[in-house]
N, C-alpha and C. Protein backbone atom coordinates (compact mmCIF):
# COMPACT_ATOMS: atom_id res chain seq x y z
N UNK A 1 59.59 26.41 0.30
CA UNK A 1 59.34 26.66 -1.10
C UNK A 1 57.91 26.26 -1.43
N UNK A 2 57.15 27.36 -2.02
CA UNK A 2 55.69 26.61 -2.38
C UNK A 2 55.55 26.31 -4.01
N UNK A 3 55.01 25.42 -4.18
CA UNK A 3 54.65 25.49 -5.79
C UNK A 3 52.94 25.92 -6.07
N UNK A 4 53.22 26.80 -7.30
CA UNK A 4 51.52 26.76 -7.66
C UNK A 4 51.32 25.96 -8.89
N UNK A 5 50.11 25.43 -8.09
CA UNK A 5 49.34 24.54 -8.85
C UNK A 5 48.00 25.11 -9.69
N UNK A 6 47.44 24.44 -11.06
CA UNK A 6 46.72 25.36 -11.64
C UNK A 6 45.45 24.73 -11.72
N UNK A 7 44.05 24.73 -11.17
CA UNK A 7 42.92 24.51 -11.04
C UNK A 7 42.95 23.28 -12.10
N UNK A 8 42.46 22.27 -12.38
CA UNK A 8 42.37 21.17 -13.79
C UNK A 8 40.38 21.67 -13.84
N UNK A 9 40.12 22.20 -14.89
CA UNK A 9 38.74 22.43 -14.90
C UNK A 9 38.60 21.58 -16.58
N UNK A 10 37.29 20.64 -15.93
CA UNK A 10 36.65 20.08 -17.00
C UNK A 10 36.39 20.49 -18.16
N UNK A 11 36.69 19.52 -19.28
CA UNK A 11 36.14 20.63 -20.84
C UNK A 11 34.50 19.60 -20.83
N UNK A 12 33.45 20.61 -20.58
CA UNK A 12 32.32 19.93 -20.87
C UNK A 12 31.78 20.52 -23.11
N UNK A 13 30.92 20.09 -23.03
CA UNK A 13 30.49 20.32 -24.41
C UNK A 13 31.59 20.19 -25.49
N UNK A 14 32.80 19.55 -25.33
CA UNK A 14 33.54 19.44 -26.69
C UNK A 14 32.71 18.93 -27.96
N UNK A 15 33.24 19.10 -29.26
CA UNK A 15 33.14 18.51 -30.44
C UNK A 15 32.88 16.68 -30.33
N UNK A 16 32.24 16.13 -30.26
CA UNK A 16 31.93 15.03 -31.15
C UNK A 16 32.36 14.05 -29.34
N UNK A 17 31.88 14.59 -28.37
CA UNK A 17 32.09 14.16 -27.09
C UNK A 17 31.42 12.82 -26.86
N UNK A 18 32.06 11.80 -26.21
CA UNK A 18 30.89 10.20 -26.26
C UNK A 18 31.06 10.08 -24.42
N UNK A 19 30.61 11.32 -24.07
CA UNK A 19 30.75 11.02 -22.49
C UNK A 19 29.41 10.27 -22.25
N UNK A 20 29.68 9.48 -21.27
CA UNK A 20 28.36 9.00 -20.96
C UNK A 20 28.27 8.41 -19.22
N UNK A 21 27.21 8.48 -18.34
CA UNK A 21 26.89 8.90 -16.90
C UNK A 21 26.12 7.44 -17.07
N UNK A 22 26.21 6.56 -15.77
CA UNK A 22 24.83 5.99 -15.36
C UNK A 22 24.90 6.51 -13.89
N UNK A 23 23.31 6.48 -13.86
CA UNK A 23 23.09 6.46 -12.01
C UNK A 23 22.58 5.37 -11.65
N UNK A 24 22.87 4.63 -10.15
CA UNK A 24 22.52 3.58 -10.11
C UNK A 24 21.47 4.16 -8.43
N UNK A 25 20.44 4.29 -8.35
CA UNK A 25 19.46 4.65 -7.81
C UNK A 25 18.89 3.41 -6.94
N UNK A 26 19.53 2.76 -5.54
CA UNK A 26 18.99 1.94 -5.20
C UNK A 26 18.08 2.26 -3.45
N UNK A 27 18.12 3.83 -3.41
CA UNK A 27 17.08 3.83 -2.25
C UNK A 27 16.07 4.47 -2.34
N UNK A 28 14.59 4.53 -2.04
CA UNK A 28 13.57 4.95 -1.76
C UNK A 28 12.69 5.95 -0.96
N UNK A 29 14.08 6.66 -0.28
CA UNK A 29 13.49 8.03 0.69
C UNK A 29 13.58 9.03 -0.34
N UNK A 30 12.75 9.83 -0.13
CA UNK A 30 12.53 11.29 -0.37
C UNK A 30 14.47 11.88 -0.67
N UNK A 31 15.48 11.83 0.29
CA UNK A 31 16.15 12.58 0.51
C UNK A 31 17.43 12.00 -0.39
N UNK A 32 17.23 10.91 -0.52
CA UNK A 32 17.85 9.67 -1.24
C UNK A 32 17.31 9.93 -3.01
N UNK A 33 16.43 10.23 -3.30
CA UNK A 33 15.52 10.23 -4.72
C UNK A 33 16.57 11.71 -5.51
N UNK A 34 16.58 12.97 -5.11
CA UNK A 34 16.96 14.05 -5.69
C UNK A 34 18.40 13.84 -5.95
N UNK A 35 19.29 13.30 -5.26
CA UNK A 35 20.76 13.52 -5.48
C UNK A 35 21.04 12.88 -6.91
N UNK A 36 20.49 12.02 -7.61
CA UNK A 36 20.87 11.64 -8.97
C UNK A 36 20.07 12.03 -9.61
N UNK A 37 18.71 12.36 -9.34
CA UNK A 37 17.84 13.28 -10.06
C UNK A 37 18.35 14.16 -10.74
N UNK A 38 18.75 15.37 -9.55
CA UNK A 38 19.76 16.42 -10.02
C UNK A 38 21.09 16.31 -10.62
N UNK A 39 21.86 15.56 -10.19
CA UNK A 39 22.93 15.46 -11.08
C UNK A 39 22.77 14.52 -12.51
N UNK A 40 21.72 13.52 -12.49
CA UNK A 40 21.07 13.56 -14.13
C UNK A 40 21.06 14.63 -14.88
N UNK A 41 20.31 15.31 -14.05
CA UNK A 41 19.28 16.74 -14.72
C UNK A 41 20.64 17.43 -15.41
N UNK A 42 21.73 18.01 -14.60
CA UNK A 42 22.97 18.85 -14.95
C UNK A 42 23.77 18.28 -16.36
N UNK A 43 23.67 16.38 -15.89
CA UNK A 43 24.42 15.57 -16.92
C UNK A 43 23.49 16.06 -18.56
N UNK A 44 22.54 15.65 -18.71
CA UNK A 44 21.70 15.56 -19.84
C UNK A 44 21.51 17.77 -20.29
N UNK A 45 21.92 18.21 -19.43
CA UNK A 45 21.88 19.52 -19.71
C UNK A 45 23.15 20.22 -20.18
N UNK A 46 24.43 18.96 -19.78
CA UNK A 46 25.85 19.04 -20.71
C UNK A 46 25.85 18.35 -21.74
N UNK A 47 24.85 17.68 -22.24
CA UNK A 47 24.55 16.69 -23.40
C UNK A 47 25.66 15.28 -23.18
N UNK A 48 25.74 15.03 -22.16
CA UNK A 48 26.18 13.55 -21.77
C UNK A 48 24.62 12.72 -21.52
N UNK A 49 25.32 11.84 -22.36
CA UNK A 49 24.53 10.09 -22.95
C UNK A 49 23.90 9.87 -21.43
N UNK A 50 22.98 10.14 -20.85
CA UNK A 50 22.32 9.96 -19.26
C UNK A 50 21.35 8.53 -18.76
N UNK A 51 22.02 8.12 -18.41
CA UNK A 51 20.92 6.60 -17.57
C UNK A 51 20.88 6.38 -16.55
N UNK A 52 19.55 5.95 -16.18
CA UNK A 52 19.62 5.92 -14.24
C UNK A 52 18.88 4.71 -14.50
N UNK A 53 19.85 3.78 -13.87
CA UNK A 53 19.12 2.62 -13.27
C UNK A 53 18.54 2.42 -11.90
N UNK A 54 17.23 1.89 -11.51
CA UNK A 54 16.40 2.06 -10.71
C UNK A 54 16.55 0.19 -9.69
N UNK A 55 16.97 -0.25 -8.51
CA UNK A 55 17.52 -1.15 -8.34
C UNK A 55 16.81 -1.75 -6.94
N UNK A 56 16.66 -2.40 -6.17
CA UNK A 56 15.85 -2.47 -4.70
C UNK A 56 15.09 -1.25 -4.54
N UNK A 57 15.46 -0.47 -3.44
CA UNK A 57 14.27 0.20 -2.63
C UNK A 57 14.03 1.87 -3.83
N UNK A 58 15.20 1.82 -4.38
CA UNK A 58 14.83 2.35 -5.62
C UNK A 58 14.09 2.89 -6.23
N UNK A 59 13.35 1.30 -6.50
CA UNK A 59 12.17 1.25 -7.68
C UNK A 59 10.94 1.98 -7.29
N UNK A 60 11.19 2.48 -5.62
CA UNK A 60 9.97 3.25 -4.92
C UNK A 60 9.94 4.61 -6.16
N UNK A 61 11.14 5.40 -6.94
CA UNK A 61 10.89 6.07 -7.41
C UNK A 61 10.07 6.24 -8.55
N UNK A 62 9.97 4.74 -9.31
CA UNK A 62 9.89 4.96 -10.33
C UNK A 62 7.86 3.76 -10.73
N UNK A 63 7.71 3.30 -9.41
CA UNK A 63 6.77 2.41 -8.77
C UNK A 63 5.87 3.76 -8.93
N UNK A 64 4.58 3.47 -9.92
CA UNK A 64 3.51 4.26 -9.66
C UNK A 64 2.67 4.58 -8.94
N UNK A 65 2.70 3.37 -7.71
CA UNK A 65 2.22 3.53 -6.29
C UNK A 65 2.53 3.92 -5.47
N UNK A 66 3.87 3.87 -5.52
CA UNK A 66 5.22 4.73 -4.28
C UNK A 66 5.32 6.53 -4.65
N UNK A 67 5.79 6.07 -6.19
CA UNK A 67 6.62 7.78 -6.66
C UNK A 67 6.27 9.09 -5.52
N UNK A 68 4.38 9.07 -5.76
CA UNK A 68 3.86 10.09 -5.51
C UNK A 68 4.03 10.39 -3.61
N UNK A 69 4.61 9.09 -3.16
CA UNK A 69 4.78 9.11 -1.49
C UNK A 69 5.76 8.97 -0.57
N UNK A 70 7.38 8.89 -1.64
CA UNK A 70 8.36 9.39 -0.98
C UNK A 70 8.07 9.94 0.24
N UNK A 71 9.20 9.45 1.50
CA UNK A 71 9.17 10.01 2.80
C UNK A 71 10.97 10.66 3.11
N UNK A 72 10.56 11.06 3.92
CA UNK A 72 12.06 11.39 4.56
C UNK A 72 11.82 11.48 6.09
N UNK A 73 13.07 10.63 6.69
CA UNK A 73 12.86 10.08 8.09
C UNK A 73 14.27 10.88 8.86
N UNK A 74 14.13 11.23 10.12
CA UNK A 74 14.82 11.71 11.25
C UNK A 74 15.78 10.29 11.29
N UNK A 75 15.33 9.33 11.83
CA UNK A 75 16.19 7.79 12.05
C UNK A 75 16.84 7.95 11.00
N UNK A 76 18.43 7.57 11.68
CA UNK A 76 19.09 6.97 10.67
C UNK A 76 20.26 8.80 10.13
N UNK A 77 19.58 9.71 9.81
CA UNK A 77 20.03 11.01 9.34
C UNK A 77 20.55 11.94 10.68
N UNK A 78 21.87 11.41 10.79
CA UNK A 78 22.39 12.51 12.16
C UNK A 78 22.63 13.78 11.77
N UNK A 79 22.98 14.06 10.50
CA UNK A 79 22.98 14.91 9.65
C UNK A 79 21.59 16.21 9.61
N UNK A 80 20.47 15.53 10.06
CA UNK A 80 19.10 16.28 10.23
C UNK A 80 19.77 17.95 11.31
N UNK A 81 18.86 18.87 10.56
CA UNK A 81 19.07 19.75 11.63
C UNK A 81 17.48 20.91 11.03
N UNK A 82 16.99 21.46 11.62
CA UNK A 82 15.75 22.61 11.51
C UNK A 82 16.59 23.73 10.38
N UNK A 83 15.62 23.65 9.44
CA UNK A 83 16.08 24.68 8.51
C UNK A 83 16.57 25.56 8.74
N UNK A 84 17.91 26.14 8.26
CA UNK A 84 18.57 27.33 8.72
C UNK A 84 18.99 27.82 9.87
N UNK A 85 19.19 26.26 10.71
CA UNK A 85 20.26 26.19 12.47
C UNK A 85 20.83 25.32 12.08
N UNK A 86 22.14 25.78 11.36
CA UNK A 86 23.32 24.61 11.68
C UNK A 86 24.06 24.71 12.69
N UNK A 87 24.24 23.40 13.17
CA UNK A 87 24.81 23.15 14.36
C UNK A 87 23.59 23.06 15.41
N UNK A 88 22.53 22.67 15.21
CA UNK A 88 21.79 22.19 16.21
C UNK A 88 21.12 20.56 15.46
N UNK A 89 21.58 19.68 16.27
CA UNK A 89 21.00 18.65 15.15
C UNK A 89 19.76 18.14 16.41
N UNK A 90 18.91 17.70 15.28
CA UNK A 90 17.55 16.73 15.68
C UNK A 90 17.79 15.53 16.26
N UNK A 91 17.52 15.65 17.56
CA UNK A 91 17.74 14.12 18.44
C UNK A 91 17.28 12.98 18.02
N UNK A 92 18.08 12.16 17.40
CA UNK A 92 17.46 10.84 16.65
C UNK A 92 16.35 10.27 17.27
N UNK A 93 16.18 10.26 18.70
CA UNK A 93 14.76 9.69 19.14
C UNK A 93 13.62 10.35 18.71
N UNK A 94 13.60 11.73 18.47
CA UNK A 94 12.43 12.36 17.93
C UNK A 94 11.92 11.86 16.57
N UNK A 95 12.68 10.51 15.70
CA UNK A 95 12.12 10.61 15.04
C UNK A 95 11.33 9.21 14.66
N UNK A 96 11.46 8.51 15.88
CA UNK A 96 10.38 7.59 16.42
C UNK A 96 8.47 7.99 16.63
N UNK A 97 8.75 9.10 17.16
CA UNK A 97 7.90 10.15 17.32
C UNK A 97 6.99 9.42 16.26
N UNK A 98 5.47 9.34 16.29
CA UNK A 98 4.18 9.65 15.79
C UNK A 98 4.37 11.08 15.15
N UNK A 99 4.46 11.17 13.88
CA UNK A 99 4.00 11.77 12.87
C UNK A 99 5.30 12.50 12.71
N UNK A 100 6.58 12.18 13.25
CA UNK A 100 7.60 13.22 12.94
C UNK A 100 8.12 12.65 11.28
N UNK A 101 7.90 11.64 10.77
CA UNK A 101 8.26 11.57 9.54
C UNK A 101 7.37 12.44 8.92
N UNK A 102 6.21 12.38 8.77
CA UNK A 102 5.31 13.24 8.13
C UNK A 102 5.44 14.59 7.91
N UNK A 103 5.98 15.14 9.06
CA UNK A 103 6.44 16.29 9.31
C UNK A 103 7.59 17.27 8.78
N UNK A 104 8.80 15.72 8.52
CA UNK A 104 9.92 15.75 8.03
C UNK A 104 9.71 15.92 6.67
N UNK A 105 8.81 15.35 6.24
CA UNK A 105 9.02 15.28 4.95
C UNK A 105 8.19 16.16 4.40
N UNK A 106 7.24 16.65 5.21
CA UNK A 106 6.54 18.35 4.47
C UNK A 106 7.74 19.38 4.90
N UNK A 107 8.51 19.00 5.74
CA UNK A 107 9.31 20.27 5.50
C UNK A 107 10.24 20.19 4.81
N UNK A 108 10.99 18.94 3.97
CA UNK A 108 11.72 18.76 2.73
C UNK A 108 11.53 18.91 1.83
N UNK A 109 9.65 18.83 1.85
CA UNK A 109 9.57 18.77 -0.11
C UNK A 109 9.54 20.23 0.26
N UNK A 110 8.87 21.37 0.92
CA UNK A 110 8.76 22.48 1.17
C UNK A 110 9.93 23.48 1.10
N UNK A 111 11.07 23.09 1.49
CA UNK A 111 12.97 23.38 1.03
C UNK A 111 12.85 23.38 -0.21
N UNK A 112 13.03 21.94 -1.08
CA UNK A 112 13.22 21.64 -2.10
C UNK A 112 11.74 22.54 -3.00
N UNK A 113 10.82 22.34 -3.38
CA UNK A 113 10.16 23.03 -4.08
C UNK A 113 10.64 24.83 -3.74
N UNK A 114 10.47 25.21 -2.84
CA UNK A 114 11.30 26.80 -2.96
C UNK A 114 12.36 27.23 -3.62
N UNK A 115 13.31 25.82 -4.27
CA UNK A 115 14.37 26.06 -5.17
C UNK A 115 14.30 25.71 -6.37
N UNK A 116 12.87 25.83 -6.80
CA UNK A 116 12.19 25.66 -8.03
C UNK A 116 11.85 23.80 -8.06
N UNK A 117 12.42 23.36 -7.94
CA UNK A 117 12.83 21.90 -8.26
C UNK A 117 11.53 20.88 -8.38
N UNK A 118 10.94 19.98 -9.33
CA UNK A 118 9.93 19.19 -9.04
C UNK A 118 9.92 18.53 -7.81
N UNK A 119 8.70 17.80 -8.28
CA UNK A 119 8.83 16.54 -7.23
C UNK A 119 8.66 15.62 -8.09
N UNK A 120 9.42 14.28 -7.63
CA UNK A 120 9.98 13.30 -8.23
C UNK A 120 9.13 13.03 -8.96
N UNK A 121 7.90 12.73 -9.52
CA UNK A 121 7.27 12.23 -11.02
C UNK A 121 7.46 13.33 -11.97
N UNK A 122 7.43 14.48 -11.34
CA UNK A 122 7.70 15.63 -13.20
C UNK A 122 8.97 15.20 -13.25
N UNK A 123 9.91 15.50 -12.31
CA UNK A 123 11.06 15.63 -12.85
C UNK A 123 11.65 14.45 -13.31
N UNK A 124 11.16 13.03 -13.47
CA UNK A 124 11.05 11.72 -13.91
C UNK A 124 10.92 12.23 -15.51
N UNK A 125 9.54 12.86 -15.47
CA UNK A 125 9.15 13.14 -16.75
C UNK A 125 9.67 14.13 -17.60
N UNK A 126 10.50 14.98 -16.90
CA UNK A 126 11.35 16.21 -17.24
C UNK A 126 12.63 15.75 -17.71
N UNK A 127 13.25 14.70 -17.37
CA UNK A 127 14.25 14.14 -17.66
C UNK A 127 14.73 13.15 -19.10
N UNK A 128 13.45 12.57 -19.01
CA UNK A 128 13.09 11.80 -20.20
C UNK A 128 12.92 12.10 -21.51
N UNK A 129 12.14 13.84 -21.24
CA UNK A 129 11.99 14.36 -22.07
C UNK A 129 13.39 15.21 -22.92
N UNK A 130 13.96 15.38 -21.95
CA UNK A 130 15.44 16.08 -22.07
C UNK A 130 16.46 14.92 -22.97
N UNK A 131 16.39 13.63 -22.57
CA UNK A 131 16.88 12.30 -23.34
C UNK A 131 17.17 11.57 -22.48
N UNK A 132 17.27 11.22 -21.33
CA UNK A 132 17.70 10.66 -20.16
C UNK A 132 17.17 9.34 -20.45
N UNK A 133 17.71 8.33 -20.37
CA UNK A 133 17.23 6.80 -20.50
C UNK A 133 16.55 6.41 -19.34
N UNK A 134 15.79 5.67 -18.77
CA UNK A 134 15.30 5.32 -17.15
C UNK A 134 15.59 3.45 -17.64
N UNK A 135 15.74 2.90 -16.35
CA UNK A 135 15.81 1.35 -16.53
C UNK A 135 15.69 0.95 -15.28
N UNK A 136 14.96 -0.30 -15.27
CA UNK A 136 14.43 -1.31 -13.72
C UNK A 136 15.28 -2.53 -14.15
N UNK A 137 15.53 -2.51 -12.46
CA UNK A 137 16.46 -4.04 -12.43
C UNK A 137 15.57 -4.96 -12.19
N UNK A 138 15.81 -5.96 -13.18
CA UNK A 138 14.85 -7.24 -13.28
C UNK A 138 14.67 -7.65 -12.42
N UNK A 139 16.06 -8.12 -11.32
CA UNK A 139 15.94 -8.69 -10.22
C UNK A 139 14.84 -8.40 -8.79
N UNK A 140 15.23 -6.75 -9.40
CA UNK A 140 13.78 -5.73 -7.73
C UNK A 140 12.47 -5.91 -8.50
N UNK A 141 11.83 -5.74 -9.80
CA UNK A 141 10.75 -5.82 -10.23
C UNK A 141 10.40 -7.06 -10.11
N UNK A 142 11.03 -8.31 -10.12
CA UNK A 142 10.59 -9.56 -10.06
C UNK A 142 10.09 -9.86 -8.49
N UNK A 143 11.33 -9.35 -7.87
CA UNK A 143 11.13 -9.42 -6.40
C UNK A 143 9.92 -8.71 -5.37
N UNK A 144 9.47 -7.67 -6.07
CA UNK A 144 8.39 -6.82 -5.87
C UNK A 144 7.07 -6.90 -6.61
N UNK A 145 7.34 -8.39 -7.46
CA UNK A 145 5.66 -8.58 -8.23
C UNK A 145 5.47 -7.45 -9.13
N UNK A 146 6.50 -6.55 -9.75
CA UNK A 146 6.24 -5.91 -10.58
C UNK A 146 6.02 -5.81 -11.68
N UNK A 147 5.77 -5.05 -12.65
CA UNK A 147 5.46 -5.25 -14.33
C UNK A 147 5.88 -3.86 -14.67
N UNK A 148 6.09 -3.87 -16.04
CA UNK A 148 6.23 -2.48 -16.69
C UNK A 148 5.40 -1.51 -16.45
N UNK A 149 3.84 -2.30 -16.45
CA UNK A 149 3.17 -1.46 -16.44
C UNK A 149 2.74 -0.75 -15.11
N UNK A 150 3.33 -1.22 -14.13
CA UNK A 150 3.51 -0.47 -12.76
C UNK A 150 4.57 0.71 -12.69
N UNK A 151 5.15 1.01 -13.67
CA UNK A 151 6.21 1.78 -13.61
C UNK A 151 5.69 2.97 -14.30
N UNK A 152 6.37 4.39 -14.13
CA UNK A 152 6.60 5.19 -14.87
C UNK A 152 6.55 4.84 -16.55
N UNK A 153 6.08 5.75 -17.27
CA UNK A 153 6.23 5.63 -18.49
C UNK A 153 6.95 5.37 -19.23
N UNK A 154 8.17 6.57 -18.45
CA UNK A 154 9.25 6.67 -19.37
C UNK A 154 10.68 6.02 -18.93
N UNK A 155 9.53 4.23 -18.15
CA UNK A 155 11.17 3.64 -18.13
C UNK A 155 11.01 2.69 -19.31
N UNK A 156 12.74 2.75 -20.04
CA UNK A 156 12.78 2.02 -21.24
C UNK A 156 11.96 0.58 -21.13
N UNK A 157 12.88 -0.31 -20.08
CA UNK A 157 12.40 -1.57 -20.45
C UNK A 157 13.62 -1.72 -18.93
N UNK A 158 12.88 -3.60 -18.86
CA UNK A 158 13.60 -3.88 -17.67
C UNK A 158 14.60 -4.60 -17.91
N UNK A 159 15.74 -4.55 -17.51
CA UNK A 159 17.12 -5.32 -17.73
C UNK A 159 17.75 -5.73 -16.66
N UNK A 160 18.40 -7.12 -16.48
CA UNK A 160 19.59 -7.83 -15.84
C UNK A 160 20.07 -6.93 -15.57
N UNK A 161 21.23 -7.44 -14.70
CA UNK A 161 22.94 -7.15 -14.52
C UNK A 161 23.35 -6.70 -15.56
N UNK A 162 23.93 -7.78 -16.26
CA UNK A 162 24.67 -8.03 -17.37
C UNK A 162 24.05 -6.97 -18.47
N UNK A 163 22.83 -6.76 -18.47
CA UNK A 163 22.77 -5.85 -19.80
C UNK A 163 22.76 -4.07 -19.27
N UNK A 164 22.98 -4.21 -18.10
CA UNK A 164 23.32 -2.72 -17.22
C UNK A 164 24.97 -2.52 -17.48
N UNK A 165 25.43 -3.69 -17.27
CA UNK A 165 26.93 -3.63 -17.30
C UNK A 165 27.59 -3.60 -18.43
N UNK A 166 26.53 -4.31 -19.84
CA UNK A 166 26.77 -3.59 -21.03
C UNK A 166 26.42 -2.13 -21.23
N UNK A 167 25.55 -1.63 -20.88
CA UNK A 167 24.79 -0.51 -21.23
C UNK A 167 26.09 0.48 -20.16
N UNK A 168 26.51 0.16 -19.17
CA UNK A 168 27.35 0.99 -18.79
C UNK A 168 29.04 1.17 -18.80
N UNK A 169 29.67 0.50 -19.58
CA UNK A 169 30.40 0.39 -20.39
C UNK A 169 31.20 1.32 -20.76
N UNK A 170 32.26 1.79 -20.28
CA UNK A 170 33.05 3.40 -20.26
C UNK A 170 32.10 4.35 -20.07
N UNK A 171 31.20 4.06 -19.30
CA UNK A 171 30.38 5.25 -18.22
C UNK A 171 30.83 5.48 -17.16
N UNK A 172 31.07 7.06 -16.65
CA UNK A 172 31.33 7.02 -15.27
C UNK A 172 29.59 6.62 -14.89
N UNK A 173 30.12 5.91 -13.42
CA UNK A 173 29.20 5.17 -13.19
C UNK A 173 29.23 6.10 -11.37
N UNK A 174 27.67 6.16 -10.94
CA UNK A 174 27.73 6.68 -9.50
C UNK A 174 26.45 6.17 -8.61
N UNK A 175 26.89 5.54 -8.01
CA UNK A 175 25.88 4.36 -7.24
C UNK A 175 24.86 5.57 -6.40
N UNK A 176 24.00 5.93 -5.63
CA UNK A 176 23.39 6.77 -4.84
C UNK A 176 22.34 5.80 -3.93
């Protein structure tokens, strides 16, 4: 005997909706930076309440010295494979290799920009502008000799734990 079951599809944009998203953004590669980027970007484009907190290696995104130099590395990504051969993956030793990060990562932003998409400081600034909140954890800016004024523009201000854990507060919450 089978039963049918009926798809459960989300009601986005209701009447008088108090959905609200944080991202919690705590790594610093290139490949690591877009996944809450973009699903920010989608959130704040359903008009959900959007915040990304920026946390350890993180703060590379939002660090005015880093932003612009995101990498993406072979080590570590078994997952790696040459654009458009799946099922051939990149031998993790190659990416010990002299200059294969470099390499890696002109051919990521090079993917990613072909699908329109910034690179991580517009779309920082694209986001903000849309309403997206940005926030640094006190704890990585302290730990990194940082200041506000090392940061992106459009991060609010720097906050604790505790005032993240207020601020996120019947948020679905999604660590990256």
């Amino acid at each position: 005997m089978t039963t049918e079951t009926k798809p459960q599809v989300p009601a986005f944009m209701t009447e008088g909706s108090d959905r609200k998203i944080c991202f919690i953004c705590s790594k610093g590669n290139l490949d690591m930076a877009y996944p809450a980027l973009i699903m920010a970007n989608g959130a704040v484009g359903e008009g959900i309440e959007t915040h990304i907190f920026f946390t350890f290696w993180g703060m590379d995104m939002i660090n005015k010295k880093t932003m612009h130099h995101l990498k993406f590395t072979l080590l570590g990504n078994t997952a790696m494979h040459p654009p458009g051969r799946f099922g051939i993956s990149m031998p993790q030793g190659m990416g010990g290799l002299p200059g294969m990060t470099r390499m890696a990562t002109k051919m990521l932003k090079k993917q990613i920009a072909a699908q329109g998409v910034p690179e991580v400081p517009e779309f920082l600034d694209m986001l903000v502008e849309s309403g997206a909140k940005l926030w640094a954890c006190k704890m990585s800016v302290d730990m990194m000799g940082l200041t506000k004024e090392d940061m992106h523009d459009g991060v609010e201000e720097i906050i604790n734990v505790a005032s993240f854990l207020e601020l996120a507060e019947d948020a679905q919450v999604i660590f990256v």
